[in-house]
Each structure stands twice: as C-alpha cells, then as structure tokens.
N, C-alpha and C. Protein backbone atom coordinates (compact mmCIF):
# COMPACT_ATOMS: atom_id res chain seq x y z
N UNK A 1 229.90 237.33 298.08
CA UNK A 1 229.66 236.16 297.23
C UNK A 1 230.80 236.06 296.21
N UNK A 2 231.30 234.92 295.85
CA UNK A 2 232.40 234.70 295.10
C UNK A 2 231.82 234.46 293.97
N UNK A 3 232.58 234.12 292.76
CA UNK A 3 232.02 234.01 291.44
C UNK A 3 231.53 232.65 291.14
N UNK A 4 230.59 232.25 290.73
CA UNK A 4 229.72 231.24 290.58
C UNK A 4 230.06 230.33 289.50
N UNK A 5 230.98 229.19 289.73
CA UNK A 5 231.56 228.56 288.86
C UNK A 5 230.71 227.53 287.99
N UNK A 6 229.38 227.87 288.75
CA UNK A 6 227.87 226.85 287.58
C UNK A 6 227.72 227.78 286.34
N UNK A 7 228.78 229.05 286.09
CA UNK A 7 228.30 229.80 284.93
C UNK A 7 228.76 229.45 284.25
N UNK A 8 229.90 228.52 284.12
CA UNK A 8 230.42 228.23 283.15
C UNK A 8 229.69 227.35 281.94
N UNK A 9 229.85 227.48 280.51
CA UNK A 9 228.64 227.15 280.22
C UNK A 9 227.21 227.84 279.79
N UNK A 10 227.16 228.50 280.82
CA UNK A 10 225.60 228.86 280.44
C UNK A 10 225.95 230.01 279.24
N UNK A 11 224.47 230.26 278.74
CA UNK A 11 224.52 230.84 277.37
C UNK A 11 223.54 232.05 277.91
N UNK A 12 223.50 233.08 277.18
CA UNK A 12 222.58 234.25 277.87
C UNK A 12 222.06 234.50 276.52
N UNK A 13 221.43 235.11 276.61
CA UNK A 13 219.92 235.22 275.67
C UNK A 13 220.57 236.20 274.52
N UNK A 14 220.32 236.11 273.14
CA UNK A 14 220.90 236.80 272.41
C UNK A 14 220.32 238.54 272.77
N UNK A 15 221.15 238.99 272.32
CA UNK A 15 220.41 240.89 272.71
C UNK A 15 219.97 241.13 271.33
N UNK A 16 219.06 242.43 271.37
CA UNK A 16 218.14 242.89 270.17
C UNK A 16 219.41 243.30 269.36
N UNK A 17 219.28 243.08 267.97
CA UNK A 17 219.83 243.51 267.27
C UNK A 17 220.27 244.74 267.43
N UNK A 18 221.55 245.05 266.98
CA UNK A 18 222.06 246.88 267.19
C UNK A 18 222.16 247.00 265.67
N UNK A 19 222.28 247.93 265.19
CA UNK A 19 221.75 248.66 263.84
C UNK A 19 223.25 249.46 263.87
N UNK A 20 223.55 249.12 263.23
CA UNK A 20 225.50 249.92 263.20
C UNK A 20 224.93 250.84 262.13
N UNK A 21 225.40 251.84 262.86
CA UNK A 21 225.09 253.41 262.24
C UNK A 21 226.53 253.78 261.36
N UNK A 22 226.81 254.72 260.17
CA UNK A 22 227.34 255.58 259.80
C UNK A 22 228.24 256.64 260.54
N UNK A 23 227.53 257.34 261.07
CA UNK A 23 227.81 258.23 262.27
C UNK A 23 228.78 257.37 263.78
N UNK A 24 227.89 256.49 264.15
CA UNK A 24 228.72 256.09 265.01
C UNK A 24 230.12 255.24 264.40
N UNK A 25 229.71 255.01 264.08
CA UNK A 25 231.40 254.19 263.00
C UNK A 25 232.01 255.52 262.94
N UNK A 26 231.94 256.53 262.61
CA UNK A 26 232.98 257.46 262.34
C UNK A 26 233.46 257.87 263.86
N UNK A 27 232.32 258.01 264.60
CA UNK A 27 233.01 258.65 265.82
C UNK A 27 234.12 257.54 266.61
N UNK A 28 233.52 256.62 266.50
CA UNK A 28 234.01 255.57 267.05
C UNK A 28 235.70 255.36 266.08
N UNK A 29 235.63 255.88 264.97
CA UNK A 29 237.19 255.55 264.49
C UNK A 29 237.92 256.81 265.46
N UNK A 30 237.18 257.94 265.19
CA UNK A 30 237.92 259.29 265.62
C UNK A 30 238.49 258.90 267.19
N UNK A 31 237.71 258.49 268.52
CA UNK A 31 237.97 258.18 269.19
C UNK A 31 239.29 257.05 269.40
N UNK A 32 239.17 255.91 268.77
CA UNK A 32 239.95 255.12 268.28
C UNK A 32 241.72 255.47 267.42
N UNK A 33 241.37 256.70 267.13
CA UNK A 33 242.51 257.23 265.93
C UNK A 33 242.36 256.76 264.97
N UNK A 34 241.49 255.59 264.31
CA UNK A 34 241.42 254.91 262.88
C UNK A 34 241.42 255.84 261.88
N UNK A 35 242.94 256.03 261.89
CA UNK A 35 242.32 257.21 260.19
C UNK A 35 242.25 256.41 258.74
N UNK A 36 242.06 255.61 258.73
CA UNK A 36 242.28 254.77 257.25
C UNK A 36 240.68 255.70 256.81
N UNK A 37 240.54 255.93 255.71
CA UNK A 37 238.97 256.38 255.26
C UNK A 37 238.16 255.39 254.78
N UNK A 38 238.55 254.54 254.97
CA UNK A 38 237.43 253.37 254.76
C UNK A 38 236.18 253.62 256.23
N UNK A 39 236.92 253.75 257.44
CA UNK A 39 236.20 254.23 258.38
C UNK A 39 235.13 255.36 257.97
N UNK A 40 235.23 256.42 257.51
CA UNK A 40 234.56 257.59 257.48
C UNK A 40 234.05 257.89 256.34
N UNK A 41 234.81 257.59 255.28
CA UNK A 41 234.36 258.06 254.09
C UNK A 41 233.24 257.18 253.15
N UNK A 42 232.66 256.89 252.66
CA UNK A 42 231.34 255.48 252.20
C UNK A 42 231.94 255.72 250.86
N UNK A 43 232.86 256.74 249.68
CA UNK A 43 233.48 256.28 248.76
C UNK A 43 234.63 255.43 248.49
N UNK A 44 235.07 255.98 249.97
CA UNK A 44 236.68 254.96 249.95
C UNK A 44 236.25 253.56 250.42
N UNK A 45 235.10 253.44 251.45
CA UNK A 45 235.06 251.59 251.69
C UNK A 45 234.35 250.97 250.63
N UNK A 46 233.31 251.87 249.18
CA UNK A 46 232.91 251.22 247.93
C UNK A 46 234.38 250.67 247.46
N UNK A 47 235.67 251.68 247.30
CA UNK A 47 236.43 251.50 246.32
C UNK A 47 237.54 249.54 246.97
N UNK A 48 236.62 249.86 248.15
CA UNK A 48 237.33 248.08 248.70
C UNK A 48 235.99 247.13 248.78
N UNK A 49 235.21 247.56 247.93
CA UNK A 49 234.49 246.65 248.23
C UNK A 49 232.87 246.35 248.91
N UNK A 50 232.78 247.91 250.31
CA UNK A 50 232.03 247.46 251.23
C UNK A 50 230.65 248.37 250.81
N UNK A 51 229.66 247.77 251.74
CA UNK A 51 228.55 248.68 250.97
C UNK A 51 228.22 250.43 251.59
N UNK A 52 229.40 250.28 252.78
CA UNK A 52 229.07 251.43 253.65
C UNK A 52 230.91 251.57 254.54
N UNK A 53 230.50 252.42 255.40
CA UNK A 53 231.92 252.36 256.10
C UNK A 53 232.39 251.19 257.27
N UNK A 54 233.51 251.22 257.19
CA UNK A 54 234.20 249.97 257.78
C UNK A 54 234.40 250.33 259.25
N UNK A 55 234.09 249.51 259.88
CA UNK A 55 233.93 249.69 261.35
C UNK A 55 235.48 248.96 262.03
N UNK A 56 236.32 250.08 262.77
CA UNK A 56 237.36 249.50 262.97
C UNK A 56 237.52 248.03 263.93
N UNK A 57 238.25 247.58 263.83
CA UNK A 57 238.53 246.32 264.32
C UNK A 57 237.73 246.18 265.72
N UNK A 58 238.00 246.73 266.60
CA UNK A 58 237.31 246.75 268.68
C UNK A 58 236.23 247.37 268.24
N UNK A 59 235.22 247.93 267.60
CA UNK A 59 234.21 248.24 267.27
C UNK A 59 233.38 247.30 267.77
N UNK A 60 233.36 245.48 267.65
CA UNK A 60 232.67 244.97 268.24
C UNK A 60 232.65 244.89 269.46
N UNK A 61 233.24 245.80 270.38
CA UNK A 61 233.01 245.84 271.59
C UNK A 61 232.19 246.50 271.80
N UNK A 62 231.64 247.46 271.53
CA UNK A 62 230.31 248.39 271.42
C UNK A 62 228.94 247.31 271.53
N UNK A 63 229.20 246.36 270.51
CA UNK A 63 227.82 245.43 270.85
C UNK A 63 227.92 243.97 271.41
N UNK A 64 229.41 243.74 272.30
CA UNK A 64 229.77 243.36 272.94
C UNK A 64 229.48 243.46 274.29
N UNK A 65 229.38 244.87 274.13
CA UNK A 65 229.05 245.28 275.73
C UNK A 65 227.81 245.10 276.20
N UNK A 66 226.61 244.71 275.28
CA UNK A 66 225.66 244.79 275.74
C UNK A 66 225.13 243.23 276.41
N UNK A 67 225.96 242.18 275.73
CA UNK A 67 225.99 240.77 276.03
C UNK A 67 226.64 241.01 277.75
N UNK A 68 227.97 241.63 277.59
CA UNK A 68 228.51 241.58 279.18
C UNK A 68 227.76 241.97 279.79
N UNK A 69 226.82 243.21 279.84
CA UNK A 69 226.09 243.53 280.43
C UNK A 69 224.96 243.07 281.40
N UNK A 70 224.52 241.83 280.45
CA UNK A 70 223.66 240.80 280.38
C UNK A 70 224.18 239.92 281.43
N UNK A 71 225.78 239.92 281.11
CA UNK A 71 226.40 238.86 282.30
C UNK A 71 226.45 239.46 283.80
N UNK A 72 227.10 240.43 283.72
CA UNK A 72 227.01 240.91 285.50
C UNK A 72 225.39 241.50 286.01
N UNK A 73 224.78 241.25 285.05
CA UNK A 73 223.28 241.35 285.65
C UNK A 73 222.80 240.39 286.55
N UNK A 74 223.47 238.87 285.77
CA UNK A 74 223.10 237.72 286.42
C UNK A 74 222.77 237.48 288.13
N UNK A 75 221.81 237.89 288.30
CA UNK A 75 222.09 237.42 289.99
C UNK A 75 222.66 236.58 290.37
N UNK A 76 222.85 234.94 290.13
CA UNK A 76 223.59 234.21 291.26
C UNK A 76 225.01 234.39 290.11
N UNK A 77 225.51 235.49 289.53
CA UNK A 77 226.67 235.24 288.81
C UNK A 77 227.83 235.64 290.24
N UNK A 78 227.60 237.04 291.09
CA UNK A 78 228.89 236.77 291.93
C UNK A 78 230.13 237.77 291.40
N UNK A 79 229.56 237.98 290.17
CA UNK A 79 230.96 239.41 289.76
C UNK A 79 230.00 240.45 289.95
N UNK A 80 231.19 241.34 290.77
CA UNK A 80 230.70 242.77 291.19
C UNK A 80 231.53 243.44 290.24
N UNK A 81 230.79 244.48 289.57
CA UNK A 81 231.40 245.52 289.09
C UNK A 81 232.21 246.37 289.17
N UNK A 82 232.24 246.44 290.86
CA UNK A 82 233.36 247.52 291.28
C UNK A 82 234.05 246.52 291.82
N UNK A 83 234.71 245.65 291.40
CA UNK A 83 235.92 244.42 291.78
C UNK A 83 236.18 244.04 290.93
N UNK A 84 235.85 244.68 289.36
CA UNK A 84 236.41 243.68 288.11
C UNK A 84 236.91 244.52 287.58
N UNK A 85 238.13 243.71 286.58
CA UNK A 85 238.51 244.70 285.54
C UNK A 85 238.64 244.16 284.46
N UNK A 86 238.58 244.22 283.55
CA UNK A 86 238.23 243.88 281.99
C UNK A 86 239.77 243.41 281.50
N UNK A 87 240.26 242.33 281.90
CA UNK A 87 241.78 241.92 281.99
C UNK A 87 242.45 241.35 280.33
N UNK A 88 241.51 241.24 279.43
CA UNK A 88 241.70 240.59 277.98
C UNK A 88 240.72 240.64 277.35
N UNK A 89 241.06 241.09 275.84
CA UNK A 89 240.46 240.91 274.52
C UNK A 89 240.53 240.09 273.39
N UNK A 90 239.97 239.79 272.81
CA UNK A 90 240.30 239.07 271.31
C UNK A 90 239.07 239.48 270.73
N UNK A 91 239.61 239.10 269.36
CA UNK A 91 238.32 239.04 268.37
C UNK A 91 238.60 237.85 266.84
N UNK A 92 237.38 237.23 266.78
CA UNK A 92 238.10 236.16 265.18
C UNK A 92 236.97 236.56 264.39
N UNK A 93 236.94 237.58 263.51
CA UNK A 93 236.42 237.63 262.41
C UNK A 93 236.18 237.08 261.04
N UNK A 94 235.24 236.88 260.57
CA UNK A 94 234.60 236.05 259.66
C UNK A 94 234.55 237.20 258.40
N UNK A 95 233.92 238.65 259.23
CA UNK A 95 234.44 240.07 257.89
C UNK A 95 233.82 241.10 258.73
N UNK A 96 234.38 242.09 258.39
CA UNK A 96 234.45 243.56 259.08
C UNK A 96 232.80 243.67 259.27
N UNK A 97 232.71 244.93 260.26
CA UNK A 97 231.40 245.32 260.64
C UNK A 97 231.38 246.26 259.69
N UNK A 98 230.37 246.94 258.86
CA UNK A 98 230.07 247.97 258.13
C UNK A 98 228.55 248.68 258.37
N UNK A 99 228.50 249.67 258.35
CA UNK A 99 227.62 250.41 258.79
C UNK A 99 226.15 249.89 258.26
N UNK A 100 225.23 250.09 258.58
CA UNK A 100 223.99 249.13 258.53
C UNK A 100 223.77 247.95 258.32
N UNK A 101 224.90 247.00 259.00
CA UNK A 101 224.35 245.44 259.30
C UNK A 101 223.60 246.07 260.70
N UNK A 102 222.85 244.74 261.00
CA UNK A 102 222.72 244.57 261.90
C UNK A 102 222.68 243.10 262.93
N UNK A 103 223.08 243.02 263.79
CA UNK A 103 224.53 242.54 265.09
C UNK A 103 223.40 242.22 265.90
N UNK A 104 223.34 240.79 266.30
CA UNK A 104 223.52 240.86 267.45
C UNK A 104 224.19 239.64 268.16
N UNK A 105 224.14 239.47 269.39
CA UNK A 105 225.39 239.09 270.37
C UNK A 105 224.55 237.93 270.89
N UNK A 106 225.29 237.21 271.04
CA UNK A 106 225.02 235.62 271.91
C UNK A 106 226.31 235.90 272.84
N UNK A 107 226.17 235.57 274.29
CA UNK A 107 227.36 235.22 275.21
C UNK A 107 226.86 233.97 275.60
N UNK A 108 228.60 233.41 276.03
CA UNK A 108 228.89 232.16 276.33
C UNK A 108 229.69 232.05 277.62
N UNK A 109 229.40 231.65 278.93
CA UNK A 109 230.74 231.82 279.69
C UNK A 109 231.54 230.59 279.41
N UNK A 110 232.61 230.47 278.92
CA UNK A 110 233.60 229.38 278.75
C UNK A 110 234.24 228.66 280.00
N UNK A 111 234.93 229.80 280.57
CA UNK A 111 235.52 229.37 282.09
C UNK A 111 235.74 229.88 283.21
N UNK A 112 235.72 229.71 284.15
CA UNK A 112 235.69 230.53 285.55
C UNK A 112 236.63 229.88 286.14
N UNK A 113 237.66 230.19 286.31
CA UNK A 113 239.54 229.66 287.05
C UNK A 113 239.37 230.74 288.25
N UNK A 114 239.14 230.15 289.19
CA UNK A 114 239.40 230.59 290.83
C UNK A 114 241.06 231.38 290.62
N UNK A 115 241.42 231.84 291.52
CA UNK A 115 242.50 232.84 292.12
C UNK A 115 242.31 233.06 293.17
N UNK A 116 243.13 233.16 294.10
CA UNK A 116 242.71 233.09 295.69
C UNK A 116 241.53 233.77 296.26
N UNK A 117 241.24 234.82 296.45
CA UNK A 117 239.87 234.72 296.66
C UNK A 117 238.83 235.38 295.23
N UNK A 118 239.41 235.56 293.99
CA UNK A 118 238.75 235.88 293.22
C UNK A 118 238.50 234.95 292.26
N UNK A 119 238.47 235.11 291.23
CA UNK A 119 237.88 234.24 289.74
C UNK A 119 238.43 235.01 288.24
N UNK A 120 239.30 234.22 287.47
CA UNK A 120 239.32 234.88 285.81
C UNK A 120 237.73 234.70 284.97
N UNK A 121 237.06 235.13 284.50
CA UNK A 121 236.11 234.81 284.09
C UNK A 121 236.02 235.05 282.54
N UNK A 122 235.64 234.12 281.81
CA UNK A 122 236.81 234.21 280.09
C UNK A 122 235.00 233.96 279.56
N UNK A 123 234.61 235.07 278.83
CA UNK A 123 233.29 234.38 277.69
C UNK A 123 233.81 234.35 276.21
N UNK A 124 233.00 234.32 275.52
CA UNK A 124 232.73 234.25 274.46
C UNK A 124 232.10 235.22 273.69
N UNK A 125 231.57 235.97 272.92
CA UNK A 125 229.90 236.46 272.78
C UNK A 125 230.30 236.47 270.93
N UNK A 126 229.28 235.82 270.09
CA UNK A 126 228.99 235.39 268.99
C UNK A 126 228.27 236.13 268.08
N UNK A 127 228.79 237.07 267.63
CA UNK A 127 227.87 238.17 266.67
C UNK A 127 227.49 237.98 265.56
N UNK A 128 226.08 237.94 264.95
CA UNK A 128 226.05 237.59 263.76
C UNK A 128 225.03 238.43 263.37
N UNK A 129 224.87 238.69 261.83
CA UNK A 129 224.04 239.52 261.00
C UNK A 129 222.79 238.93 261.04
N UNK A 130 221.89 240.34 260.40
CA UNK A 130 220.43 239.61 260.36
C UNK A 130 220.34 239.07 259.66
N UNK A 131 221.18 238.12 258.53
CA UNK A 131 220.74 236.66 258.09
C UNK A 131 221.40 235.72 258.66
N UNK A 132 221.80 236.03 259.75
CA UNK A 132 222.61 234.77 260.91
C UNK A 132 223.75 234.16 261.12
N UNK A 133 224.62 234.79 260.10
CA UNK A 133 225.46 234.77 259.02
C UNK A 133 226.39 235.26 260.62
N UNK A 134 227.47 234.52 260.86
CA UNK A 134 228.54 234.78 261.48
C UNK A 134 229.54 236.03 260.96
N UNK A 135 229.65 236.65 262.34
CA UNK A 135 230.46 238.15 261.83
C UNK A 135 231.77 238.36 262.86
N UNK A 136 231.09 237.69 263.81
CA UNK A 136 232.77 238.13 264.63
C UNK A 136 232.20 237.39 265.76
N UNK A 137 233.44 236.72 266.56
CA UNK A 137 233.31 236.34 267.79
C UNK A 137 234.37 237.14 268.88
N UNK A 138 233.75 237.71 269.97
CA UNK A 138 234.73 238.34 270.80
C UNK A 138 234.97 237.85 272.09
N UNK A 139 235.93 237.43 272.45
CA UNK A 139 236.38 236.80 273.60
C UNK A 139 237.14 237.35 274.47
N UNK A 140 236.42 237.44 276.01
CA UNK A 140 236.97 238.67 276.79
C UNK A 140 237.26 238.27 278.02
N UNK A 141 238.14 238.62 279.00
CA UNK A 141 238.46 237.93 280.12
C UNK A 141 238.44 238.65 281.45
N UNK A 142 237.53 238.38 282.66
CA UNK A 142 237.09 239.68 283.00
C UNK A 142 237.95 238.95 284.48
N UNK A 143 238.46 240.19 285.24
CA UNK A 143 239.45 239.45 285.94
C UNK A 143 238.48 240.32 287.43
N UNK A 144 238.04 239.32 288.71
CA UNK A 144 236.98 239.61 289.41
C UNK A 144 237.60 239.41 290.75
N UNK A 145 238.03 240.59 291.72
CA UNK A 145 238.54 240.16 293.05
C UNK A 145 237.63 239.35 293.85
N UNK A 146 238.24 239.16 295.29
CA UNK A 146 237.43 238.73 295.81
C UNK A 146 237.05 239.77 296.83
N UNK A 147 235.87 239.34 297.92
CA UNK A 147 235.53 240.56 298.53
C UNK A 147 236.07 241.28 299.53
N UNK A 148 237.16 240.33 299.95
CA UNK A 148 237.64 241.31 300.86
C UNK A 148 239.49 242.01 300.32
N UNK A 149 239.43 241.67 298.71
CA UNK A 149 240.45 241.75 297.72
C UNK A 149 240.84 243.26 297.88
C-alpha cells in the first residue's frame, strides 16, 4: 500500500498531556551535550527567569513522538515503519519547555508529495500548555519508500 494522500489534512486527536519532568530534562540535555546549566541546574534557569530547568531546544521531540506515533498507527495511512526515515526537522517556538509544564501535541498532516514509488510526508504537531497557551510547533518530514523501494 502506498501512502494515502486523503491524509493530508487530517488532524489526529490531541495526546494526554506529558508532564515534563526535572530529571528527564537533565538526561535528555546530557544525551544531547546541552551543557548550558540552565538545562540541569533549577538555580541557574531562576537566574534567567524560568520557574524550573530549561528543556533544550529538540526536547520537543520527545512529545512529538507521541503525536507521530499516532500517525503511523493510522490504518489506511500506508507508511510503514520499516520504509521510513525521519528526513527533516523544525521547530517555531513561542518559549522554551521547562520542567513541569505540561504538553500536549495536536498533529496535522500538511502534505503528502508522491516520489516514484514512495511519498515525502511533512506534518505539523502543535504543542501547547495546560492553559492552551501555545509552546512550540514541530514540523517534521518523514520520507516513506515505496514497497518494492
């Protein structure tokens, strides 16, 4: 099955809020290399401002992933997992993630551009705090062979 170009458009159900932890923000810089201490330390992100530590920039891919997730679940969606590869990122932030907001994700598929027998498949997914309050939008481009690719 090829990729299902009626997805374009469709919107997938927001996911449960994720609860951005302390802990994971740090591991997630360490992994990352983020050594700025705004990441790790909760005195150095007061002294800028934040109420907790600063979650590095791709951090929203963590609750990103759970929207994509949502997408190759789709039955008549047509992307196989073991034929895709995660071909582009972005992110437009509104203000950093900091440890106990809590996130969650709206996806959007924007566009599905054929390639000979595969599909670029470009979403959206719309993160916002629990007062609804826009926090980041991440836009990702998932690049999907075809089956006999």
């Amino acid at each position: 099955m090829s990729v299902n170009p009626e997805l374009v458009g469709r919107v997938l159900p927001p996911t449960p809020p994720y609860l951005v932890g302390r802990e994971k923000v740090r591991e997630f810089a360490r992994a990352v290399f983020a050594t700025d201490p705004q990441h790790t330390d909760p005195t150095a992100a007061a002294a800028l401002g934040y109420a907790d530590v600063v979650a590095p920039p791709t951090f929203a891919m963590v609750v990103q992933d759970v929207a994509l997730q949502q997408l190759l679940s789709e039955p008549d969606s047509g992307i196989a997992l073991e034929r895709t590869i995660h071909a582009e990122q972005r992110f437009r932030y509104s203000r950093p993630i900091v440890a106990g907001d809590e996130i969650t994700a709206t996806l959007r598929v924007t566009t599905v551009r054929p390639f000979g027998k595969g599909a670029m498949v470009t979403s959206e997914t719309e993160m916002t705090d629990a007062a609804g309050d826009h926090v980041v939008t991440a836009v990702s481009v998932l690049l999907v062979g075809g089956e006999d690719a």
